[in-house]
N, C-alpha and C. Protein backbone atom coordinates (compact mmCIF):
# COMPACT_ATOMS: atom_id res chain seq x y z
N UNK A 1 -0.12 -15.81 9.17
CA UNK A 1 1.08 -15.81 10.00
C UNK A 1 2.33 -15.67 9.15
N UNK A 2 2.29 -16.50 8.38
CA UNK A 2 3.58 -16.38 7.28
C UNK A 2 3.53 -14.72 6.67
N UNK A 3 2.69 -13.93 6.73
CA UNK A 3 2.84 -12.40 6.04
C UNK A 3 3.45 -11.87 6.89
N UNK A 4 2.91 -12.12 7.92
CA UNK A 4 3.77 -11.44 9.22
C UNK A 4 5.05 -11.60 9.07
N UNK A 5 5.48 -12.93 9.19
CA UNK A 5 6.81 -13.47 9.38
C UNK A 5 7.61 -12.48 7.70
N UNK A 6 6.87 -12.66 6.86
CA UNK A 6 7.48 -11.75 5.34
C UNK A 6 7.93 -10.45 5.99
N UNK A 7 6.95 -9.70 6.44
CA UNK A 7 7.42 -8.46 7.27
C UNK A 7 8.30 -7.94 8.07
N UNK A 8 8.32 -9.18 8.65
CA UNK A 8 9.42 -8.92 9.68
C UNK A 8 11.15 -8.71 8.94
N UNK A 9 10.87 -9.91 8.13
CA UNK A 9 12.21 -9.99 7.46
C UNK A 9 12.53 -9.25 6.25
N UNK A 10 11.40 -8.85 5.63
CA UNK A 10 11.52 -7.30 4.94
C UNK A 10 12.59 -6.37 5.32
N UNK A 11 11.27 -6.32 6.74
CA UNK A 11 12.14 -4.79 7.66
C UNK A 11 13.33 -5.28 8.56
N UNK A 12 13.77 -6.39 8.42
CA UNK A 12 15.33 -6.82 8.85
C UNK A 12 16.37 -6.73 7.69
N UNK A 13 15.88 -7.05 6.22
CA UNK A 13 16.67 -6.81 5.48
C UNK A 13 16.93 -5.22 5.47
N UNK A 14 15.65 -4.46 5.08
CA UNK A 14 15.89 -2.72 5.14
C UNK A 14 16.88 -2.49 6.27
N UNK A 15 17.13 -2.90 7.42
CA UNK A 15 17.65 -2.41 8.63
C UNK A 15 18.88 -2.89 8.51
N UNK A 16 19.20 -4.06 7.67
CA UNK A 16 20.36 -4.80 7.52
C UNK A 16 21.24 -3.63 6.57
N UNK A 17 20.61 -3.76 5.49
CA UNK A 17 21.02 -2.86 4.58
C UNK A 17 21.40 -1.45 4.48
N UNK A 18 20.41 -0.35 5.29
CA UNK A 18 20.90 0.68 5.97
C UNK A 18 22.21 0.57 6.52
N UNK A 19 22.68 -0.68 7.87
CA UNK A 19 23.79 -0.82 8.20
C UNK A 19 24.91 -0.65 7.21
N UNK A 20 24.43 -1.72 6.36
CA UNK A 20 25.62 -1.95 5.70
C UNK A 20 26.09 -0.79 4.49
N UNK A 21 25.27 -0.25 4.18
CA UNK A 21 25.44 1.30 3.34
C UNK A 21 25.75 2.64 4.18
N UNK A 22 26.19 2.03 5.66
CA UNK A 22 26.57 3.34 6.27
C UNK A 22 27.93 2.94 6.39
N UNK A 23 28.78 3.91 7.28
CA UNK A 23 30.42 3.82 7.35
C UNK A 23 30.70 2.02 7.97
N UNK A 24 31.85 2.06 7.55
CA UNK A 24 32.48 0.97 8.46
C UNK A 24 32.40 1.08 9.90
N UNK A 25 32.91 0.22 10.61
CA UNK A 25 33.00 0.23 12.12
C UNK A 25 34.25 1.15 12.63
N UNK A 26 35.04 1.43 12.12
CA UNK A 26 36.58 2.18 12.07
C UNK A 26 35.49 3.84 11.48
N UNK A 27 34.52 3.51 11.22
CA UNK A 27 34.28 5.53 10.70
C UNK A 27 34.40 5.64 9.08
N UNK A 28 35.31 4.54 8.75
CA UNK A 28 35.62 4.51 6.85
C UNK A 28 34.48 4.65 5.84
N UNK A 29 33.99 4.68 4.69
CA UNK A 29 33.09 5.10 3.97
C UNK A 29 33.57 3.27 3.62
N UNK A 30 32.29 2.63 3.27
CA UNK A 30 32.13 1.02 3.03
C UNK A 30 32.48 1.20 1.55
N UNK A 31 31.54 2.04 0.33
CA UNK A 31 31.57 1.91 -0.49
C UNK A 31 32.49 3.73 -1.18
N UNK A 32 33.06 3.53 -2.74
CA UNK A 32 33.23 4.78 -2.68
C UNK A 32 32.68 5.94 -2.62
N UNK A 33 33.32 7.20 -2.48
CA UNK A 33 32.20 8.24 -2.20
C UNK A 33 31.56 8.67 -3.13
N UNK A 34 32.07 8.66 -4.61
CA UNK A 34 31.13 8.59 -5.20
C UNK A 34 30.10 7.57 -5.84
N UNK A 35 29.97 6.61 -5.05
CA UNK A 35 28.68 5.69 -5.30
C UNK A 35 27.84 5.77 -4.31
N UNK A 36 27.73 6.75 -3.46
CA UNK A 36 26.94 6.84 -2.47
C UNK A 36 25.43 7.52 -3.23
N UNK A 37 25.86 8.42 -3.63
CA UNK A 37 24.15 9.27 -4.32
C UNK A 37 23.78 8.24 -5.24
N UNK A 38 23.97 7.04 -6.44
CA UNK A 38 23.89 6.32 -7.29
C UNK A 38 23.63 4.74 -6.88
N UNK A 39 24.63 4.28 -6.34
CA UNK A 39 24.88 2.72 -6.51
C UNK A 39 24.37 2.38 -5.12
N UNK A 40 24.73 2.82 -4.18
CA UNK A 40 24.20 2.97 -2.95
C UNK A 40 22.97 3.48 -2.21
N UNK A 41 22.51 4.22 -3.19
CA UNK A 41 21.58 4.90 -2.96
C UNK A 41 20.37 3.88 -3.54
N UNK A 42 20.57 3.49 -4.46
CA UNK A 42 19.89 2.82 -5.50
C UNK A 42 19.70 1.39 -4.26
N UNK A 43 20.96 0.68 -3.88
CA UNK A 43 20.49 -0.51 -3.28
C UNK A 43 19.68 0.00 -1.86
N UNK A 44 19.94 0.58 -1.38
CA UNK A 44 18.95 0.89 0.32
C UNK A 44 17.50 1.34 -0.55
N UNK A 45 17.25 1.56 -1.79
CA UNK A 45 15.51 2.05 -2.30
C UNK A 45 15.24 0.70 -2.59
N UNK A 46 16.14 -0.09 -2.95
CA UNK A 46 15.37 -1.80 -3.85
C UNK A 46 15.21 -2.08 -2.40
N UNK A 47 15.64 -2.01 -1.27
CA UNK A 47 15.26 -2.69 0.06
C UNK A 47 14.22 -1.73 0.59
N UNK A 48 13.92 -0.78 0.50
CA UNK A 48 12.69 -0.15 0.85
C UNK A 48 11.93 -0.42 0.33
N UNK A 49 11.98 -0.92 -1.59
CA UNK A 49 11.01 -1.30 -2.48
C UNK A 49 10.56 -2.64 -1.49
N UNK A 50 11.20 -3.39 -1.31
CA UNK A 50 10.71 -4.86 -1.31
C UNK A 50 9.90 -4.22 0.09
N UNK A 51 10.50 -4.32 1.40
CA UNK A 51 9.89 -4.09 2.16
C UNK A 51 8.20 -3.53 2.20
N UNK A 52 8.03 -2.29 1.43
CA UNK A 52 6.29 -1.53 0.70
C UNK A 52 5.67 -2.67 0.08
N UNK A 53 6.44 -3.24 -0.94
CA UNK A 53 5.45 -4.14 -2.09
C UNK A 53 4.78 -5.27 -1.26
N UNK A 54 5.90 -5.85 0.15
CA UNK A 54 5.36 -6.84 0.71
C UNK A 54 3.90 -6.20 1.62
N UNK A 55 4.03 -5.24 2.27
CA UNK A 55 3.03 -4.64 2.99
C UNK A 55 1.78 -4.32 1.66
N UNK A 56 2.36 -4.12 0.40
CA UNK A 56 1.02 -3.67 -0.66
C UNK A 56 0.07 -4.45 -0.30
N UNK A 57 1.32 -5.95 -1.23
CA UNK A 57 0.59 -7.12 -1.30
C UNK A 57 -0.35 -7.67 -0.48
N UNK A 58 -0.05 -7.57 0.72
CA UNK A 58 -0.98 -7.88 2.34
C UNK A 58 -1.73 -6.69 2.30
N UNK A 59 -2.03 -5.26 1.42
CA UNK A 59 -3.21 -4.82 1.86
C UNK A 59 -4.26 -4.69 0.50
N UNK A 60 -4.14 -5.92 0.13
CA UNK A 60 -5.05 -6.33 -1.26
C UNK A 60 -5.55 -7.57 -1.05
N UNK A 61 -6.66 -8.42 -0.59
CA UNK A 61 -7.34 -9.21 -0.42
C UNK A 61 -8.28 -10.08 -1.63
N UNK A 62 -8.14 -9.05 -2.23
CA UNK A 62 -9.72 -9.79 -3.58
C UNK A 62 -9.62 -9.50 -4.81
N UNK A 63 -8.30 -9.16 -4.97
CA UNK A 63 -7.79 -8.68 -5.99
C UNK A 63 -6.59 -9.97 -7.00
N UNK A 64 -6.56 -10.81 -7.00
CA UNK A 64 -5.18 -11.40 -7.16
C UNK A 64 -4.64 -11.71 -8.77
N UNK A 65 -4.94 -10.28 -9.19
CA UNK A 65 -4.40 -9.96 -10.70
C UNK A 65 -3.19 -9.09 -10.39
N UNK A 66 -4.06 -8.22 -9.02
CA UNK A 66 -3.10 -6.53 -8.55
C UNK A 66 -2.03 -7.64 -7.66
N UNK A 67 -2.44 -9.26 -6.78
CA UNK A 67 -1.49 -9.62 -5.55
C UNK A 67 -0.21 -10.17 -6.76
N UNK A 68 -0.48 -10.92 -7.47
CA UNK A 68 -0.23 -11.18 -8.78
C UNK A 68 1.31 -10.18 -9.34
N UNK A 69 0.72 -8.82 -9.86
CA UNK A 69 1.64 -7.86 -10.59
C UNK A 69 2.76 -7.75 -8.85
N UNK A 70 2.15 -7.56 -7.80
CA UNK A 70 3.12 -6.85 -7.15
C UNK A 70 3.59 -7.74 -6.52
N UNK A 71 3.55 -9.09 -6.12
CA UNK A 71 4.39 -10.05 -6.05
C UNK A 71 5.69 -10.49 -6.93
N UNK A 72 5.47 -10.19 -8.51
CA UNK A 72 6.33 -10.32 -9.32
C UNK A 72 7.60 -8.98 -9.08
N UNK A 73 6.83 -8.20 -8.96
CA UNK A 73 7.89 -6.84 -8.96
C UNK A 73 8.63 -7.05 -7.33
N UNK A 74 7.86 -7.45 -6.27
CA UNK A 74 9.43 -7.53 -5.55
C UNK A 74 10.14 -8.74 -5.56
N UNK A 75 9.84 -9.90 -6.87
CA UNK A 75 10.71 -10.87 -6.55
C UNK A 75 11.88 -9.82 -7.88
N UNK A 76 11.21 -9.05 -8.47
CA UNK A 76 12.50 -8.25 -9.48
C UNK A 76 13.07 -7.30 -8.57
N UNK A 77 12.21 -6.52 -7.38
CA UNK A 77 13.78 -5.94 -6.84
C UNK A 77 14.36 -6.74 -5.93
N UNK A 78 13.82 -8.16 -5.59
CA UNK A 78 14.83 -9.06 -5.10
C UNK A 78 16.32 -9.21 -6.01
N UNK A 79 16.08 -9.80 -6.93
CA UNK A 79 16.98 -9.85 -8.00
C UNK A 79 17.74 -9.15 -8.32
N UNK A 80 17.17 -7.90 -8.63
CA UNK A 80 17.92 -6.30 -8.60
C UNK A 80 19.15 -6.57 -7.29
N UNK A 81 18.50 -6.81 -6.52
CA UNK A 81 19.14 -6.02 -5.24
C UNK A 81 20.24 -7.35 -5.19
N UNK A 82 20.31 -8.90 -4.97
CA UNK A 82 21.09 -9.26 -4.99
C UNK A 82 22.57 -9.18 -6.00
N UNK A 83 22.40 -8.90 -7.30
CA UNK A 83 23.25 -8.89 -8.20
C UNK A 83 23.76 -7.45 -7.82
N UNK A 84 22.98 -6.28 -7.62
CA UNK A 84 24.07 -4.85 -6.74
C UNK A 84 25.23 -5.56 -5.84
N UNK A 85 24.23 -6.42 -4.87
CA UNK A 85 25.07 -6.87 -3.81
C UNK A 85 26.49 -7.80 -4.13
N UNK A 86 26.03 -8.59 -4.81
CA UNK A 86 27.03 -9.59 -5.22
C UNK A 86 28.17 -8.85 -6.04
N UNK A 87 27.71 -7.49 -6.82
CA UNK A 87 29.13 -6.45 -7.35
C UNK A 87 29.91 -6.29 -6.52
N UNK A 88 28.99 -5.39 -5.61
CA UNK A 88 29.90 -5.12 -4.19
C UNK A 88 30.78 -5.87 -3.15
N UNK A 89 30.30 -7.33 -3.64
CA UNK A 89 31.22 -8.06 -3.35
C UNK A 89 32.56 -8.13 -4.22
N UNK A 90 32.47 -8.39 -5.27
CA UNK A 90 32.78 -8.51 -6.46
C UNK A 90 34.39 -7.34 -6.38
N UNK A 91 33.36 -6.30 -6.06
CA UNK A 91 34.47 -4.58 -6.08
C UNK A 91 35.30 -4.81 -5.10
N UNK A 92 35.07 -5.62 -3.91
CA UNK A 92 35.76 -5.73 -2.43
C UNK A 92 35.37 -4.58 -1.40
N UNK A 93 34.35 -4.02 -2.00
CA UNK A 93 33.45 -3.67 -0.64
C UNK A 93 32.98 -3.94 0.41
N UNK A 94 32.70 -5.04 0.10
CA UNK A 94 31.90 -6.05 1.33
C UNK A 94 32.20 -6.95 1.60
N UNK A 95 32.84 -7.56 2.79
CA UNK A 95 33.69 -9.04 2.71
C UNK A 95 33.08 -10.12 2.34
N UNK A 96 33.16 -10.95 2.41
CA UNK A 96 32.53 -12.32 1.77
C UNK A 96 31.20 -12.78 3.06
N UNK A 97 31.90 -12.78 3.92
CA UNK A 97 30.82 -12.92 5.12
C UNK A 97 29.50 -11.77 5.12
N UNK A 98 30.14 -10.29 5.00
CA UNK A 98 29.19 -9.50 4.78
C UNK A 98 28.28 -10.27 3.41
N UNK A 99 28.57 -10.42 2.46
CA UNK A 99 27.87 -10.67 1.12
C UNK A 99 27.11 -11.60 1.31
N UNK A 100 27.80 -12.98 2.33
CA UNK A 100 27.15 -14.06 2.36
C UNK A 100 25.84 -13.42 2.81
N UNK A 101 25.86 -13.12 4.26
CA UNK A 101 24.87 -12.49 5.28
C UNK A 101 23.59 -12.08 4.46
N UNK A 102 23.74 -10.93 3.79
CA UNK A 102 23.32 -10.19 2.65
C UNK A 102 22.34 -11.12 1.95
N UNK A 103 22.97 -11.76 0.75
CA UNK A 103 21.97 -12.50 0.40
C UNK A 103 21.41 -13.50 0.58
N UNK A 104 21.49 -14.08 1.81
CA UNK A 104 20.64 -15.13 2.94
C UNK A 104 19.22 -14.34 3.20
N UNK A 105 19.32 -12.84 3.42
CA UNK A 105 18.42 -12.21 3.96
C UNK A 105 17.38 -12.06 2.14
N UNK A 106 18.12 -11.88 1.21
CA UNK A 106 17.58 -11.20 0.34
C UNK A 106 16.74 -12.66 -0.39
N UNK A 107 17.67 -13.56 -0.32
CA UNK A 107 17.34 -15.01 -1.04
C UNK A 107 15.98 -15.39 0.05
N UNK A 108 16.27 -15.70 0.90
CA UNK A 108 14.84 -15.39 1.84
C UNK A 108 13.56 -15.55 1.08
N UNK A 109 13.86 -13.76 1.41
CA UNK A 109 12.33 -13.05 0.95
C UNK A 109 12.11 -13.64 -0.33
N UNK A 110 12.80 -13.75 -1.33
CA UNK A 110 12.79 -14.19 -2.63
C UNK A 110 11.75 -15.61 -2.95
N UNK A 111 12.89 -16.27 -2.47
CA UNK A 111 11.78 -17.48 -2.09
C UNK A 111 10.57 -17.66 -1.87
N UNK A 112 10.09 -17.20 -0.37
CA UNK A 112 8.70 -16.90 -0.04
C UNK A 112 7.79 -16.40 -0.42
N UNK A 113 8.19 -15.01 -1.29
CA UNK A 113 7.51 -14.84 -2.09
C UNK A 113 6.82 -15.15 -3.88
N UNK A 114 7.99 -16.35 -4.28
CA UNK A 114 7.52 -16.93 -5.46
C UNK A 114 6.77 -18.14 -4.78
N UNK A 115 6.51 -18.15 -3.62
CA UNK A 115 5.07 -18.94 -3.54
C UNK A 115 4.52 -18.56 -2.85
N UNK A 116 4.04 -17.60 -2.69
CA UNK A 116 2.89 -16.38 -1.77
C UNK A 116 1.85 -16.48 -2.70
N UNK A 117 0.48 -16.87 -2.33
CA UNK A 117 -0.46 -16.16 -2.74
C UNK A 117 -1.11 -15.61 -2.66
């Protein structure tokens, strides 16, 4: 039940994150335009990363050398992805509420998964 529940909030962070790497609510570009192919681009893949690694992990059963390696790697694009986020706070991209939001979702998964086995 708890993998499930990982999943879900995976694919709420991915969906979160999409949002928030698209325009403002006014139509404005959130981040600059040129960090869209790079910096932006880069954080919506660490949220696609996490999202896959969690589904890996759940389709490896008898393995827990392989549940093991790929548990570690999305608590690193957890990590990854919060410290992007927290720049972007940082730059004044993202308001503080946005940021908070953000890594509630990311700290999450983080968690749960340094004690998944």
């Amino acid at each position: 039940m708890s993998d499930f529940r990982l999943g879900n909030m995976a694919t709420d962070l991915a969906e979160f994150t999409l949002d928030m790497c698209n325009k403002n609510e006014d139509g404005t570009l959130r981040f600059p335009k040129r960090m869209y192919e790079s910096y932006v681009k880069r954080i919506i893949d660490l949220s696609l990363d996490i999202l896959q690694g969690i589904f890996e992990v759940n389709a490896v059963h008898d393995d827990m050398q392989v549940r093991k390696e790929r548990r570690e790697l999305i608590v690193a694009h957890c990590l990854a992805m919060a410290k992007l986020v927290s720049i972007a706070y940082k730059k004044g991209w993202i308001s503080d509420k946005q940021n908070t939001k953000w890594q509630k979702k990311i700290n999450a998964i983080y968690y749960i998964v340094l004690r998944w086995q």
